[in-house]
C-alpha atoms as a PDB file:
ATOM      1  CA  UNK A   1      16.482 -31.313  -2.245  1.00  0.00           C
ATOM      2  CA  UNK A   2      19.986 -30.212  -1.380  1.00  0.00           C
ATOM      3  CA  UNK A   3      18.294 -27.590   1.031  1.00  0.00           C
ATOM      4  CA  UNK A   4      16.329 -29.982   2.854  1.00  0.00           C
ATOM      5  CA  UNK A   5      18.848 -32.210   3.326  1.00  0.00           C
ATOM      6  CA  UNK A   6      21.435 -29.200   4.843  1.00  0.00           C
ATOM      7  CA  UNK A   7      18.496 -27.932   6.966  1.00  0.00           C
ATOM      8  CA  UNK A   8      17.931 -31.750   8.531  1.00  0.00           C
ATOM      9  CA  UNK A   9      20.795 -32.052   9.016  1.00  0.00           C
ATOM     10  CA  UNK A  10      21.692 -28.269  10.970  1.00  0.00           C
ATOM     11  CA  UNK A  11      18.389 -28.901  13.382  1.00  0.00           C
ATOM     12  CA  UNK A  12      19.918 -32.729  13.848  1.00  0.00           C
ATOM     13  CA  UNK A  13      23.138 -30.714  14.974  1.00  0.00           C
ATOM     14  CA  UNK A  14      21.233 -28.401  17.083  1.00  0.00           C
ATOM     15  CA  UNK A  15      19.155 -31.560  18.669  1.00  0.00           C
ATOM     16  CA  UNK A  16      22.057 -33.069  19.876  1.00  0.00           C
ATOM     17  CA  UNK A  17      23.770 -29.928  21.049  1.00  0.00           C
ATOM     18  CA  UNK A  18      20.576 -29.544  22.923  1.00  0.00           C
ATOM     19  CA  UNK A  19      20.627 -32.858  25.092  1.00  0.00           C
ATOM     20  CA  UNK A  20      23.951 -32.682  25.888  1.00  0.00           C
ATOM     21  CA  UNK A  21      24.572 -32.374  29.678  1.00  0.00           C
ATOM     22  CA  UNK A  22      26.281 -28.967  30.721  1.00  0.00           C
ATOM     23  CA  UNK A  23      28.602 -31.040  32.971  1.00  0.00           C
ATOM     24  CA  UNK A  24      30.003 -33.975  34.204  1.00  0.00           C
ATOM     25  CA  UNK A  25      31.983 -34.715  37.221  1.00  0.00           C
ATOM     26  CA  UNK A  26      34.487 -37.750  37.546  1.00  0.00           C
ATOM     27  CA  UNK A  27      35.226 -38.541  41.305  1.00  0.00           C
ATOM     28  CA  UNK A  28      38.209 -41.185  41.587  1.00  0.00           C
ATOM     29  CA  UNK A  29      37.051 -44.872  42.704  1.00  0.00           C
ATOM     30  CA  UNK A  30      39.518 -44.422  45.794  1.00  0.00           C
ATOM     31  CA  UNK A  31      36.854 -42.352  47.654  1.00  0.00           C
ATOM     32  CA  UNK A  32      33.982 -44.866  47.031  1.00  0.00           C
ATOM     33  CA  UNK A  33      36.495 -47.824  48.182  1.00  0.00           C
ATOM     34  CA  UNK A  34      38.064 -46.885  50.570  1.00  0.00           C
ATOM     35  CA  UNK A  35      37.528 -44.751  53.928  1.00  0.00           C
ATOM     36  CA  UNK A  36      39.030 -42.049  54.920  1.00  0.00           C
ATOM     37  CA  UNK A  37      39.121 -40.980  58.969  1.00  0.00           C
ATOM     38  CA  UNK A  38      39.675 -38.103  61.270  1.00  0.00           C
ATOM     39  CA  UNK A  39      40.435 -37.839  65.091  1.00  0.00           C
ATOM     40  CA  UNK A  40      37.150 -35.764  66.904  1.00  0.00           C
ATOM     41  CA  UNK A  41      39.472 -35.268  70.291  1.00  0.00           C
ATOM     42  CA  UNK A  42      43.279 -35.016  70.465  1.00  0.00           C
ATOM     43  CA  UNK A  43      43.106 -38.453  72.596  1.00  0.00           C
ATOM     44  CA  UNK A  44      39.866 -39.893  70.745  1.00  0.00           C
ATOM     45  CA  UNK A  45      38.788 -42.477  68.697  1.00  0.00           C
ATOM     46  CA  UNK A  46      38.568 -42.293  64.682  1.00  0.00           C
ATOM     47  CA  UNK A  47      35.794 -41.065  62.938  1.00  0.00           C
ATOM     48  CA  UNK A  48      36.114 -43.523  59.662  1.00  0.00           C
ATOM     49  CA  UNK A  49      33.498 -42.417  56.565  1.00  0.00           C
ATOM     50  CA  UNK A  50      33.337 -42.780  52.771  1.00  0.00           C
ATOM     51  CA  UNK A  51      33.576 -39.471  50.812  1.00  0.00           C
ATOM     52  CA  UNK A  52      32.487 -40.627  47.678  1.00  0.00           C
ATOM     53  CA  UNK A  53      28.827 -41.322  48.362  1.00  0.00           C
ATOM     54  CA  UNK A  54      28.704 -38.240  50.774  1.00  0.00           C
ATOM     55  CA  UNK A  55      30.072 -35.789  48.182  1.00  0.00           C
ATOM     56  CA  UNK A  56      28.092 -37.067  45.082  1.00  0.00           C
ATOM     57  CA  UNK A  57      24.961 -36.530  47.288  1.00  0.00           C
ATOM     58  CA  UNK A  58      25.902 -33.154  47.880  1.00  0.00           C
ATOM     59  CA  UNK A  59      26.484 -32.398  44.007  1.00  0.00           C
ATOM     60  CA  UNK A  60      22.993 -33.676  43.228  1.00  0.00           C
ATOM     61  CA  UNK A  61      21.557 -31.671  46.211  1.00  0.00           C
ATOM     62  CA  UNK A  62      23.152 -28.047  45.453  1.00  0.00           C
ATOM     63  CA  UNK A  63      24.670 -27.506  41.910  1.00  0.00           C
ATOM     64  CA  UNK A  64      21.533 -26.053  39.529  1.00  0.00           C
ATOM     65  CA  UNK A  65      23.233 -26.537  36.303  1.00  0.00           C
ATOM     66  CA  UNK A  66      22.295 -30.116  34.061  1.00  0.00           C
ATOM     67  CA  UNK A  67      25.144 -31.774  36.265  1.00  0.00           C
ATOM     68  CA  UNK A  68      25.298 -36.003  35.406  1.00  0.00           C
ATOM     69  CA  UNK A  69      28.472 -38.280  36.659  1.00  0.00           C
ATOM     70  CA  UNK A  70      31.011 -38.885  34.203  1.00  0.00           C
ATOM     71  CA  UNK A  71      29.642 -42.141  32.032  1.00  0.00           C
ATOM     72  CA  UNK A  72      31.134 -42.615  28.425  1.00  0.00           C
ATOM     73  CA  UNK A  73      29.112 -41.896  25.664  1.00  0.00           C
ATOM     74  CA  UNK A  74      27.561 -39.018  27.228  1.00  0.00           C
ATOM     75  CA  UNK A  75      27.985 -35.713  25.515  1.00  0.00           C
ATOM     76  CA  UNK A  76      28.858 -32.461  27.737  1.00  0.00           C
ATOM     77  CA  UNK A  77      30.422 -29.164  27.926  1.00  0.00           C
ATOM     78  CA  UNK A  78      32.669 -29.600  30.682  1.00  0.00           C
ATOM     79  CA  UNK A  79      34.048 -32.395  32.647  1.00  0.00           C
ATOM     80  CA  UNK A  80      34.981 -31.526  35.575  1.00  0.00           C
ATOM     81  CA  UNK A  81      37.240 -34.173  38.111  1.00  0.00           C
ATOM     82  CA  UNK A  82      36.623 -33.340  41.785  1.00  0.00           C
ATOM     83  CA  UNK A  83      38.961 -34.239  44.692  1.00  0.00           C
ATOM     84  CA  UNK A  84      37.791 -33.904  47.858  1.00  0.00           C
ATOM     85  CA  UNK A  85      39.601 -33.243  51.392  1.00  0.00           C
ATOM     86  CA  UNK A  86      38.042 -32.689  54.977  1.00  0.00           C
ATOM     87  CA  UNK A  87      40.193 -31.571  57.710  1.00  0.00           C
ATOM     88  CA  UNK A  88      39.628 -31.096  61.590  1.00  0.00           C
ATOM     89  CA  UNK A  89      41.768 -29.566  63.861  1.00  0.00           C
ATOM     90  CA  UNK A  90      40.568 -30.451  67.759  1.00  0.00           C
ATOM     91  CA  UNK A  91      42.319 -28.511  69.085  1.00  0.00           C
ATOM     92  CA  UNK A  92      41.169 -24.924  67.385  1.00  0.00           C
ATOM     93  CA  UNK A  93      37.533 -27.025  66.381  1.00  0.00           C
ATOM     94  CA  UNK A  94      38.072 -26.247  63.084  1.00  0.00           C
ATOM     95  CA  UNK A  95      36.558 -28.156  59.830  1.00  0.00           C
ATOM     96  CA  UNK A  96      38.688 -27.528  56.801  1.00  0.00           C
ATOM     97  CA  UNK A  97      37.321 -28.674  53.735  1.00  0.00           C
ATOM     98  CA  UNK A  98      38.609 -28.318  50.126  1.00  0.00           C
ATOM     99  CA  UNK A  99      37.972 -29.371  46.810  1.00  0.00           C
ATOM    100  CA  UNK A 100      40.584 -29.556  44.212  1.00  0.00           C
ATOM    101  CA  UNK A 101      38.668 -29.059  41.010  1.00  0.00           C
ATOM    102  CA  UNK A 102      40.109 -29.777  36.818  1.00  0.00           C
ATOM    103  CA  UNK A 103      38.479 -28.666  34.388  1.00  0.00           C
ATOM    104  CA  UNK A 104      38.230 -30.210  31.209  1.00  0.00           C
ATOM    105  CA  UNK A 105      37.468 -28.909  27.664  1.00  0.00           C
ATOM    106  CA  UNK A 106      36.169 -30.794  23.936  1.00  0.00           C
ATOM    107  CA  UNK A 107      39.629 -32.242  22.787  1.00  0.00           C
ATOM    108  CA  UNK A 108      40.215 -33.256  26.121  1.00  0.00           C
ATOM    109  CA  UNK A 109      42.164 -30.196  27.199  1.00  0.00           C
ATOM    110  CA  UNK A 110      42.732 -29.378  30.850  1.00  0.00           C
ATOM    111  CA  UNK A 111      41.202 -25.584  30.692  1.00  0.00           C
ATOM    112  CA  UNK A 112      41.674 -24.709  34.465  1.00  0.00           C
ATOM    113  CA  UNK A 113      42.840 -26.061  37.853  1.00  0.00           C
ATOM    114  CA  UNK A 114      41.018 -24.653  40.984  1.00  0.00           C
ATOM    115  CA  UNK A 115      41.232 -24.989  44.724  1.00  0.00           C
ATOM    116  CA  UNK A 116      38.117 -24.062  46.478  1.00  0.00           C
ATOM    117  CA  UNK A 117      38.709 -23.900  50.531  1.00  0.00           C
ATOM    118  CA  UNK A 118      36.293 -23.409  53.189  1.00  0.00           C
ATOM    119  CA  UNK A 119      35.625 -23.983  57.112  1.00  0.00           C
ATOM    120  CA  UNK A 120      33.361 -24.291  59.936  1.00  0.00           C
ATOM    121  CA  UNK A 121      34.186 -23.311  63.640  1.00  0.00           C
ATOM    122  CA  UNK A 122      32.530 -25.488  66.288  1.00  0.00           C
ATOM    123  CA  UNK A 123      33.313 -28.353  68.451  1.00  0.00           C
ATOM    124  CA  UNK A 124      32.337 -31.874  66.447  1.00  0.00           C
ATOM    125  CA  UNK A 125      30.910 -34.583  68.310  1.00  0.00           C
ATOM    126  CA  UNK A 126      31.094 -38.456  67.033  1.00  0.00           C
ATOM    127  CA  UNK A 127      27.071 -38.742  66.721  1.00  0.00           C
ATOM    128  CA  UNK A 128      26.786 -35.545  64.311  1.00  0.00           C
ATOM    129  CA  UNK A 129      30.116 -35.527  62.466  1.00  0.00           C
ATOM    130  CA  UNK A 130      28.600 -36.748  58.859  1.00  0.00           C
ATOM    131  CA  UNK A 131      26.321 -33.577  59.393  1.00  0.00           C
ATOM    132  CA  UNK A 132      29.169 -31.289  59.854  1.00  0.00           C
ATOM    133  CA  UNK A 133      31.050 -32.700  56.551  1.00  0.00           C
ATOM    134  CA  UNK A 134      28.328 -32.783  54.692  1.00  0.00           C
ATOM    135  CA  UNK A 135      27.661 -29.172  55.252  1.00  0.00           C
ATOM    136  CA  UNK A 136      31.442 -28.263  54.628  1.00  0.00           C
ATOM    137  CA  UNK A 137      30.251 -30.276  51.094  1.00  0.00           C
ATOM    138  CA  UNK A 138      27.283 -28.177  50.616  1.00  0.00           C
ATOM    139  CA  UNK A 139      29.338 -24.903  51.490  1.00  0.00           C
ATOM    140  CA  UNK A 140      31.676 -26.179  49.036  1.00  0.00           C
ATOM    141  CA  UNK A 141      29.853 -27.026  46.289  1.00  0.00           C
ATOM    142  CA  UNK A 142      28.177 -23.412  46.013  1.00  0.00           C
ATOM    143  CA  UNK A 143      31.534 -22.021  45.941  1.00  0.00           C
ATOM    144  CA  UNK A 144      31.907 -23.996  43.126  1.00  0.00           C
ATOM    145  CA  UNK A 145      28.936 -23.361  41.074  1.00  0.00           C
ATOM    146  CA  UNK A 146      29.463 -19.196  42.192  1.00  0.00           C
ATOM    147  CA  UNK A 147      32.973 -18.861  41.615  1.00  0.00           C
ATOM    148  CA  UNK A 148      33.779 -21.310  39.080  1.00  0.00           C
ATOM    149  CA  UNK A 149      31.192 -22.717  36.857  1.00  0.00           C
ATOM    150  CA  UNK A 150      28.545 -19.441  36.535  1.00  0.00           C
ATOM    151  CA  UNK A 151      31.921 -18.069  34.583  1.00  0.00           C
ATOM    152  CA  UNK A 152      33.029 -20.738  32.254  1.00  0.00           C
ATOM    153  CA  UNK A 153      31.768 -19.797  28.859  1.00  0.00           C
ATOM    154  CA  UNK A 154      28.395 -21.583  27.224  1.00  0.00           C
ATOM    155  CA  UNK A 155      29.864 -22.709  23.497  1.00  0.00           C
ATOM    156  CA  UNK A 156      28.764 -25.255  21.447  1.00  0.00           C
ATOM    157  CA  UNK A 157      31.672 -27.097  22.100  1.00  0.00           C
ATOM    158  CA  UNK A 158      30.905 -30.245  23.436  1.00  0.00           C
ATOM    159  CA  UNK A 159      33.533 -33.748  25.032  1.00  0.00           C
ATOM    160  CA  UNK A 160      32.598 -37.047  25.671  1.00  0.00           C
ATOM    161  CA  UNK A 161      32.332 -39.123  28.819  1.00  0.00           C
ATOM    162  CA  UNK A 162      34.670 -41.623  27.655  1.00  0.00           C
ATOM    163  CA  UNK A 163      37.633 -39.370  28.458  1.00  0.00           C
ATOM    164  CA  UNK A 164      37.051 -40.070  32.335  1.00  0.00           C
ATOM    165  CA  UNK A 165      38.401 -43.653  31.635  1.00  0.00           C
ATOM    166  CA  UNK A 166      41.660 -41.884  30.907  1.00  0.00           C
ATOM    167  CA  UNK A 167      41.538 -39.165  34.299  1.00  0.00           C
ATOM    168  CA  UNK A 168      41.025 -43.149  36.033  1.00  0.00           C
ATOM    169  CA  UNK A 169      44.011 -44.005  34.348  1.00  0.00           C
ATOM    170  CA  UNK A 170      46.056 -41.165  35.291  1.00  0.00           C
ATOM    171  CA  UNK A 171      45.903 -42.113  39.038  1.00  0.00           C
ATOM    172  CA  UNK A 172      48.490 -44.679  40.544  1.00  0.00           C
ATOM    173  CA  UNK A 173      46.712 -48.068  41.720  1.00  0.00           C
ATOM    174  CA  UNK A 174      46.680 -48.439  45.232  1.00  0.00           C
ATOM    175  CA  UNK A 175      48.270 -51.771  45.972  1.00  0.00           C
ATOM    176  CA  UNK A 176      46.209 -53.126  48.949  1.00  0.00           C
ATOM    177  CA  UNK A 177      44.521 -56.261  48.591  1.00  0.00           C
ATOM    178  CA  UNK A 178      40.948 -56.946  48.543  1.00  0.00           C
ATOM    179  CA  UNK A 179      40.684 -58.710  51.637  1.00  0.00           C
ATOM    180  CA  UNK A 180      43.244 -56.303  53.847  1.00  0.00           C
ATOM    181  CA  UNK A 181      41.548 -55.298  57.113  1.00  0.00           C
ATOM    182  CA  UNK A 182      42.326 -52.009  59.165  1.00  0.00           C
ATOM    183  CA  UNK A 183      43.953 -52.925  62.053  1.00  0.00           C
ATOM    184  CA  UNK A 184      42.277 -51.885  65.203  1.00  0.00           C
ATOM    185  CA  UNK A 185      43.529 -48.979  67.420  1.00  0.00           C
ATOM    186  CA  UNK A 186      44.293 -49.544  70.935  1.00  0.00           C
END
């Protein structure tokens, strides 16, 4: 009876090891609220866009591992918190885009800090800009799974999605108010 009971409960391990995601990625609220800009021209107007819907499409879209957003109570192997940064120079048309990527362990341990950098020459326009970020995302984002995640090790180690309520709490509150407009540029 004993037997049975240890071999229950070894394939109930081994189920749950099974559905847990491989990762999960935490992108701070501040790039779902609030929009970030860059100047197309030295003289021009702002491009204003949200980076938070633009790079969570472009982690569904390109990484190939079992990849789900952070959500507590989900089991994974990884967390991993993603800040991303887009950059362009007018003057040399260059896109810079980076990602600044943590990566956390089970026990909540930070195992590795990366910066992943990369950039696209050309001359950006206002009608096609999202195109041109969200190709510095995709370029970005297979630098990620190639360089990064293809070499973290597979273990049976596994960390809960809870612990992205505490990377949200690690970031400093923005102190705007709900209501505060932009004001516009003349």
């Amino acid at each position: 009876m004993k037997k049975l009971h240890y071999i229950l409960l070894t394939l109930l391990i081994v189920s749950a090891n099974s559905f847990a995601q491989d990762f999960q990625y935490h992108i701070h609220e501040r790039y779902y609220n609030h929009y970030d800009n860059m100047r197309l021209t030295a003289y021009g107007d702002l491009h204003v866009y949200l980076q938070g819907p633009m790079i969570e499409k472009a982690i569904n879209k390109n990484l190939m591992s079992n990849t789900k957003k952070c959500e507590a109570g989900v089991d994974s192997k990884y967390i991993f918190s993603i800040e991303p940064q887009v950059f362009y120079n007018p003057t040399m048309t260059t896109l810079h885009g980076e990602l600044k990527i943590r990566i956390f362990t089970s026990q909540d341990v930070l195992k590795d800090s990366q910066l992943i950098k990369v950039q696209h020459q050309g001359r950006i326009s206002s009608q096609i800009a999202n195109s041109h970020i969200n190709k510095i995302y995709d370029a970005l984002l297979i630098k990620l799974e190639n360089k990064i995640l293809d070499k973290l090790t597979k273990d049976d180690s596994i960390i809960n999605g809870s612990f992205c309520t505490i990377i949200k709490l690690s970031r400093p509150k923005n102190n705007l108010k709900k209501d505060y407009k932009k004001s516009i540029q003349a």
